[in-house]
Protein backbone atom coordinates (compact mmCIF):
# COMPACT_ATOMS: atom_id res chain seq x y z
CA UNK A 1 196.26 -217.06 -83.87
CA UNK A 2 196.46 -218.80 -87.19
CA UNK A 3 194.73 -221.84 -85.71
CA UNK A 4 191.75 -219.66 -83.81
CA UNK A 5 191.57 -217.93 -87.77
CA UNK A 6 190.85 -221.51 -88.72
CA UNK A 7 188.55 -222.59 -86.65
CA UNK A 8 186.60 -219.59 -86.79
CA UNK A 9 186.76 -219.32 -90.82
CA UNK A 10 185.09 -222.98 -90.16
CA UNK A 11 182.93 -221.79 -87.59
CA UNK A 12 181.53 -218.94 -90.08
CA UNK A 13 181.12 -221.46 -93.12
CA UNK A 14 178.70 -223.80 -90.68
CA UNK A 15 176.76 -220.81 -89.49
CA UNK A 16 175.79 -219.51 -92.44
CA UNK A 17 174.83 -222.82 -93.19
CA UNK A 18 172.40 -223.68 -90.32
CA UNK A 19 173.41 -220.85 -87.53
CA UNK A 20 170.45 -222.82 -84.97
CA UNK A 21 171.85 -225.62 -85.67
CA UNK A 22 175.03 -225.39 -84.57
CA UNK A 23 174.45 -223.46 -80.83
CA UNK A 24 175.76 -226.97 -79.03
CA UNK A 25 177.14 -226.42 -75.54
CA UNK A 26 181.24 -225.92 -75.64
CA UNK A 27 184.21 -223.54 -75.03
CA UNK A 28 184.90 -223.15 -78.84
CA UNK A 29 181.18 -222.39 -79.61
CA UNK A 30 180.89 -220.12 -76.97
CA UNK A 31 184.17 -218.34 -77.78
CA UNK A 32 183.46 -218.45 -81.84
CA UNK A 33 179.67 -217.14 -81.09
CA UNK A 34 181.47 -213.83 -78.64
CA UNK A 35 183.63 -213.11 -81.68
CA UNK A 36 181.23 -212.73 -84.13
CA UNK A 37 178.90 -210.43 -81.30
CA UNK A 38 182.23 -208.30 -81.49
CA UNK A 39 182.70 -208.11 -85.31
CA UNK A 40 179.07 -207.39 -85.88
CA UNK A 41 179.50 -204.37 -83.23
CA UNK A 42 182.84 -203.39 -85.09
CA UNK A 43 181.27 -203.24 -88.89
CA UNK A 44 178.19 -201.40 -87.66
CA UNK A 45 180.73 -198.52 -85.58
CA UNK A 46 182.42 -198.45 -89.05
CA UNK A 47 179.21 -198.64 -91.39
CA UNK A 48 178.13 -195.71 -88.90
CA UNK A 49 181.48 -193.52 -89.87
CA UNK A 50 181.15 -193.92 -93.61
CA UNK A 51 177.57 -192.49 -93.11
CA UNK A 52 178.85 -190.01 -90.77
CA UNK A 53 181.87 -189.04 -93.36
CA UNK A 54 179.07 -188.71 -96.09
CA UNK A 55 177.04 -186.74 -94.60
CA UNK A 56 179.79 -184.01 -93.56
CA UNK A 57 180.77 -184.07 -97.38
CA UNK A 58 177.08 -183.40 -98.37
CA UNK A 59 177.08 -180.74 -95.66
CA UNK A 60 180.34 -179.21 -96.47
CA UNK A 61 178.46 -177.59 -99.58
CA UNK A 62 176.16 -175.49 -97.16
CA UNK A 63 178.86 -175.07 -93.79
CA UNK A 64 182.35 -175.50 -95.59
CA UNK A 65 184.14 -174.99 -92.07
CA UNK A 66 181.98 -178.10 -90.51
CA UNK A 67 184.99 -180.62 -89.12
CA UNK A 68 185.38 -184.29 -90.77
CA UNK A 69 184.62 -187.19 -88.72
CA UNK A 70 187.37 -188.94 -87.50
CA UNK A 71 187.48 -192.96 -87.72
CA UNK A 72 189.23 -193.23 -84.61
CA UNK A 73 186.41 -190.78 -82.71
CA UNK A 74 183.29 -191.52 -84.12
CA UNK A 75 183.80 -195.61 -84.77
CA UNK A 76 185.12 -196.28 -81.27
CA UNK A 77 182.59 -194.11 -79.50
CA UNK A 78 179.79 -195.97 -81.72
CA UNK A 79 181.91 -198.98 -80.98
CA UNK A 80 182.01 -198.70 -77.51
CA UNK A 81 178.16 -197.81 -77.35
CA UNK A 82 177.23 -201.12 -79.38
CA UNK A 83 179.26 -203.09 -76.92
CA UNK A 84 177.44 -201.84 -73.84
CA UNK A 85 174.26 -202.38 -75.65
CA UNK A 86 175.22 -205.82 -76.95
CA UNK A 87 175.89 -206.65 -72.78
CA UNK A 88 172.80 -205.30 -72.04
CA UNK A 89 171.03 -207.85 -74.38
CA UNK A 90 173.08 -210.70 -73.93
CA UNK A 91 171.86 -210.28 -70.34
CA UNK A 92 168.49 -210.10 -70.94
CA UNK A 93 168.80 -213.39 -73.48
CA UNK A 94 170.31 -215.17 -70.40
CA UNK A 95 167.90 -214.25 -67.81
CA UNK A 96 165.14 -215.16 -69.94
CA UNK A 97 166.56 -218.70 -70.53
CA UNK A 98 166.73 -218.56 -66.62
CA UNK A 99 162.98 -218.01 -66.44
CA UNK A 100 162.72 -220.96 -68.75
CA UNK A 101 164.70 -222.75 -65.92
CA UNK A 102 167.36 -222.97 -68.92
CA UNK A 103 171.02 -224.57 -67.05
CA UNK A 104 173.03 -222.64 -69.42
CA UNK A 105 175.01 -220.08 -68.02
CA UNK A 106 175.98 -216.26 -69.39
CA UNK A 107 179.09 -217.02 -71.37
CA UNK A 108 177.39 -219.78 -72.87
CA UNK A 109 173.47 -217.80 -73.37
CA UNK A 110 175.61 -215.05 -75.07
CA UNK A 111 177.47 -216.95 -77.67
CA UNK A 112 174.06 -218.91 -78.49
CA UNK A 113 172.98 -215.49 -79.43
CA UNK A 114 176.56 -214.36 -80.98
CA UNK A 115 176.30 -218.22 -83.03
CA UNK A 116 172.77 -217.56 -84.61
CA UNK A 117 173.56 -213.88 -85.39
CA UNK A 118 176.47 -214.73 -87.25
CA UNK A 119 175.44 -214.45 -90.61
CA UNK A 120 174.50 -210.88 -90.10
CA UNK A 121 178.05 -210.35 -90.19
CA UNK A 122 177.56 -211.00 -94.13
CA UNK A 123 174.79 -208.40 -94.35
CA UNK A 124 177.04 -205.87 -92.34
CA UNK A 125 180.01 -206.55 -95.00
CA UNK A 126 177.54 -205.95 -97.51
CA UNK A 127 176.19 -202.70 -96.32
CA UNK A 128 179.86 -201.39 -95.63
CA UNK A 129 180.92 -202.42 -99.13
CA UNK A 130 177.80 -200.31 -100.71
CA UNK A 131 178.39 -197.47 -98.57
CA UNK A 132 181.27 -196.92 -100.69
CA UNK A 133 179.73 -197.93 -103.83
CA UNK A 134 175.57 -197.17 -104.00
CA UNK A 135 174.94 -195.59 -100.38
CA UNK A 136 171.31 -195.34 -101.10
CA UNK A 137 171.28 -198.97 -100.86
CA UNK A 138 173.12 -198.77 -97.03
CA UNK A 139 169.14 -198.16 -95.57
CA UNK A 140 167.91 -201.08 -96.90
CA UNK A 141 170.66 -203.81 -96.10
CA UNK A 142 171.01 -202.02 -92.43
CA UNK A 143 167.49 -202.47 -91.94
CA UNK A 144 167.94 -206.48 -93.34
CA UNK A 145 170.68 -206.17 -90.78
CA UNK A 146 168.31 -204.67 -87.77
CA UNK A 147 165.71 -206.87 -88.51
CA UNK A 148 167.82 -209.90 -88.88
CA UNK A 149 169.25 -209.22 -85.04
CA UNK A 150 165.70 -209.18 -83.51
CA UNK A 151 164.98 -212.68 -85.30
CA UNK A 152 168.44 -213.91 -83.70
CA UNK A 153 167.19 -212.76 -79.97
CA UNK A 154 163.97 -213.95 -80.52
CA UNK A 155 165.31 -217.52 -81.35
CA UNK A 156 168.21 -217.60 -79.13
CA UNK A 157 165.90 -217.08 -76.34
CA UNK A 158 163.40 -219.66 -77.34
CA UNK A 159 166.69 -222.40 -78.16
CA UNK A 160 166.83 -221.78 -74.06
CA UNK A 161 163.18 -223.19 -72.75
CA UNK A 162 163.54 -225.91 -70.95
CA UNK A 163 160.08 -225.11 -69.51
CA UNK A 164 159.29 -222.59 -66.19
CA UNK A 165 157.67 -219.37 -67.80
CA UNK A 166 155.49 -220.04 -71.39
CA UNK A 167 157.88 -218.45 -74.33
CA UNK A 168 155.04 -216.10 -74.94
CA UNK A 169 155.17 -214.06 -71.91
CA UNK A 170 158.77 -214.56 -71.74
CA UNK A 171 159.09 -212.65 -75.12
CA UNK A 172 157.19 -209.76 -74.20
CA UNK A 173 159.09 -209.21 -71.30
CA UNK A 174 162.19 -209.69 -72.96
CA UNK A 175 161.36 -207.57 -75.70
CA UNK A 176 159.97 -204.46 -73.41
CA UNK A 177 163.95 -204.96 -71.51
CA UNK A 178 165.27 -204.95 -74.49
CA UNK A 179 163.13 -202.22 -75.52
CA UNK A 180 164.26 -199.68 -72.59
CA UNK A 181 167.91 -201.03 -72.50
CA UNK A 182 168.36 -199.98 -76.44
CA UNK A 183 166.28 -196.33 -75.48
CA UNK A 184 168.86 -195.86 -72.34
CA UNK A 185 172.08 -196.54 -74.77
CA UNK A 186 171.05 -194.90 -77.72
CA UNK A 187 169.93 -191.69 -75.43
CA UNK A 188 173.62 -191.63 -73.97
CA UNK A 189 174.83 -191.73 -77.39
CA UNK A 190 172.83 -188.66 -78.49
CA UNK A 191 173.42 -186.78 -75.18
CA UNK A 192 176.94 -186.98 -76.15
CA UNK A 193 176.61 -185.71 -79.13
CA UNK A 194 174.53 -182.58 -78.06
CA UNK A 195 177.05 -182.22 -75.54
CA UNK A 196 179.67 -182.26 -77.80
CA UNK A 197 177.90 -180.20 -80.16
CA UNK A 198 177.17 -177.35 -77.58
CA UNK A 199 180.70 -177.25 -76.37
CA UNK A 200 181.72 -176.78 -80.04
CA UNK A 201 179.58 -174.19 -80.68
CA UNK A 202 181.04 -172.24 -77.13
CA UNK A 203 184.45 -172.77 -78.39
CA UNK A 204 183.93 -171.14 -81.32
């Protein structure tokens, strides 16, 4: 474990440094790419709780009886949606390179992607650090965040062409996938919390 912290720390250090640069083919990059797709889904389910628990305390001035969120409830739920989502992306990413007659396989697409999002990780640490501190801030680094990610897709997916379908039309479709994946996730998300909400309000 001490050794994977290592090599990861290092792994972190050159990515924020050049994270296209360093997307080479290889079991550690793959692995150290998948790690950071995992953190950056784990600080957004717990950037999403510390909004969550601020807006129940704003709320609990109007409705004092409304419940707290839980970490443990709302982060892992959010978690759990962010993973699927992340899947559905990383998917998308590798069948794009596959369009591009790219020879790299899923494993290795994905942690292309995970390697040149890394250093949203930085911006995510950020965001949950103001959330405690200047929350009114938390809208613009997510957003730095969001629109950081799309850059990442956009270039892991062109760091696979290796000719096969122009980049161009491969984008668009990629991006309308991506597009309707994100909808179908997001929509489960909110149906669950209607549902939720509903069976609240019949309990009580």
């Amino acid at each position: 474990a001490k050794q994977f912290a290592s090599g990861y720390f290092q792994f972190l250090k050159n990515a924020f440094k050049s994270p296209s640069a360093i997307m080479e083919s290889g079991n550690i990059e793959v692995r150290n790419g998948i790690v950071s797709l995992v953190l950056i889904c784990f600080l957004g389910a717990c950037i999403f709780y510390r909004m969550m628990s601020a807006a129940a305390t704003v709320t609990r001035t109007l409705v004092p009886d409304i419940a707290t969120p839980t970490f443990f409830g709302e982060s892992v739920m959010v978690f759990f949606f962010l993973l699927i989502l992340t899947l559905f992306v990383g998917f998308i990413i590798f069948v794009s390179g596959k369009m591009m007659k790219s020879s790299f396989s899923f494993l290795e697409a994905f942690g292309i992607w995970g390697t040149i999002a890394t250093p949203a990780i930085a911006i995510l640490v950020l965001s949950f650090l103001f959330s405690f501190l200047l929350i009114f801030f938390l809208p613009i680094l997510l957003g730095l965040a969001t629109t950081y990610m799309g850059i990442s897709i956009i270039v892991a997916i062109l760091k696979l062409d290796n000719g096969g379908v122009d980049p161009v039309y491969t984008l668009i479709i990629a991006n309308v996938l991506i597009g309707i994946a994100t909808f179908i996730v997001f929509w489960s998300y909110i149906k669950t919390i209607i549902q939720t909400f509903i069976g609240g309000l019949t309990g009580f």
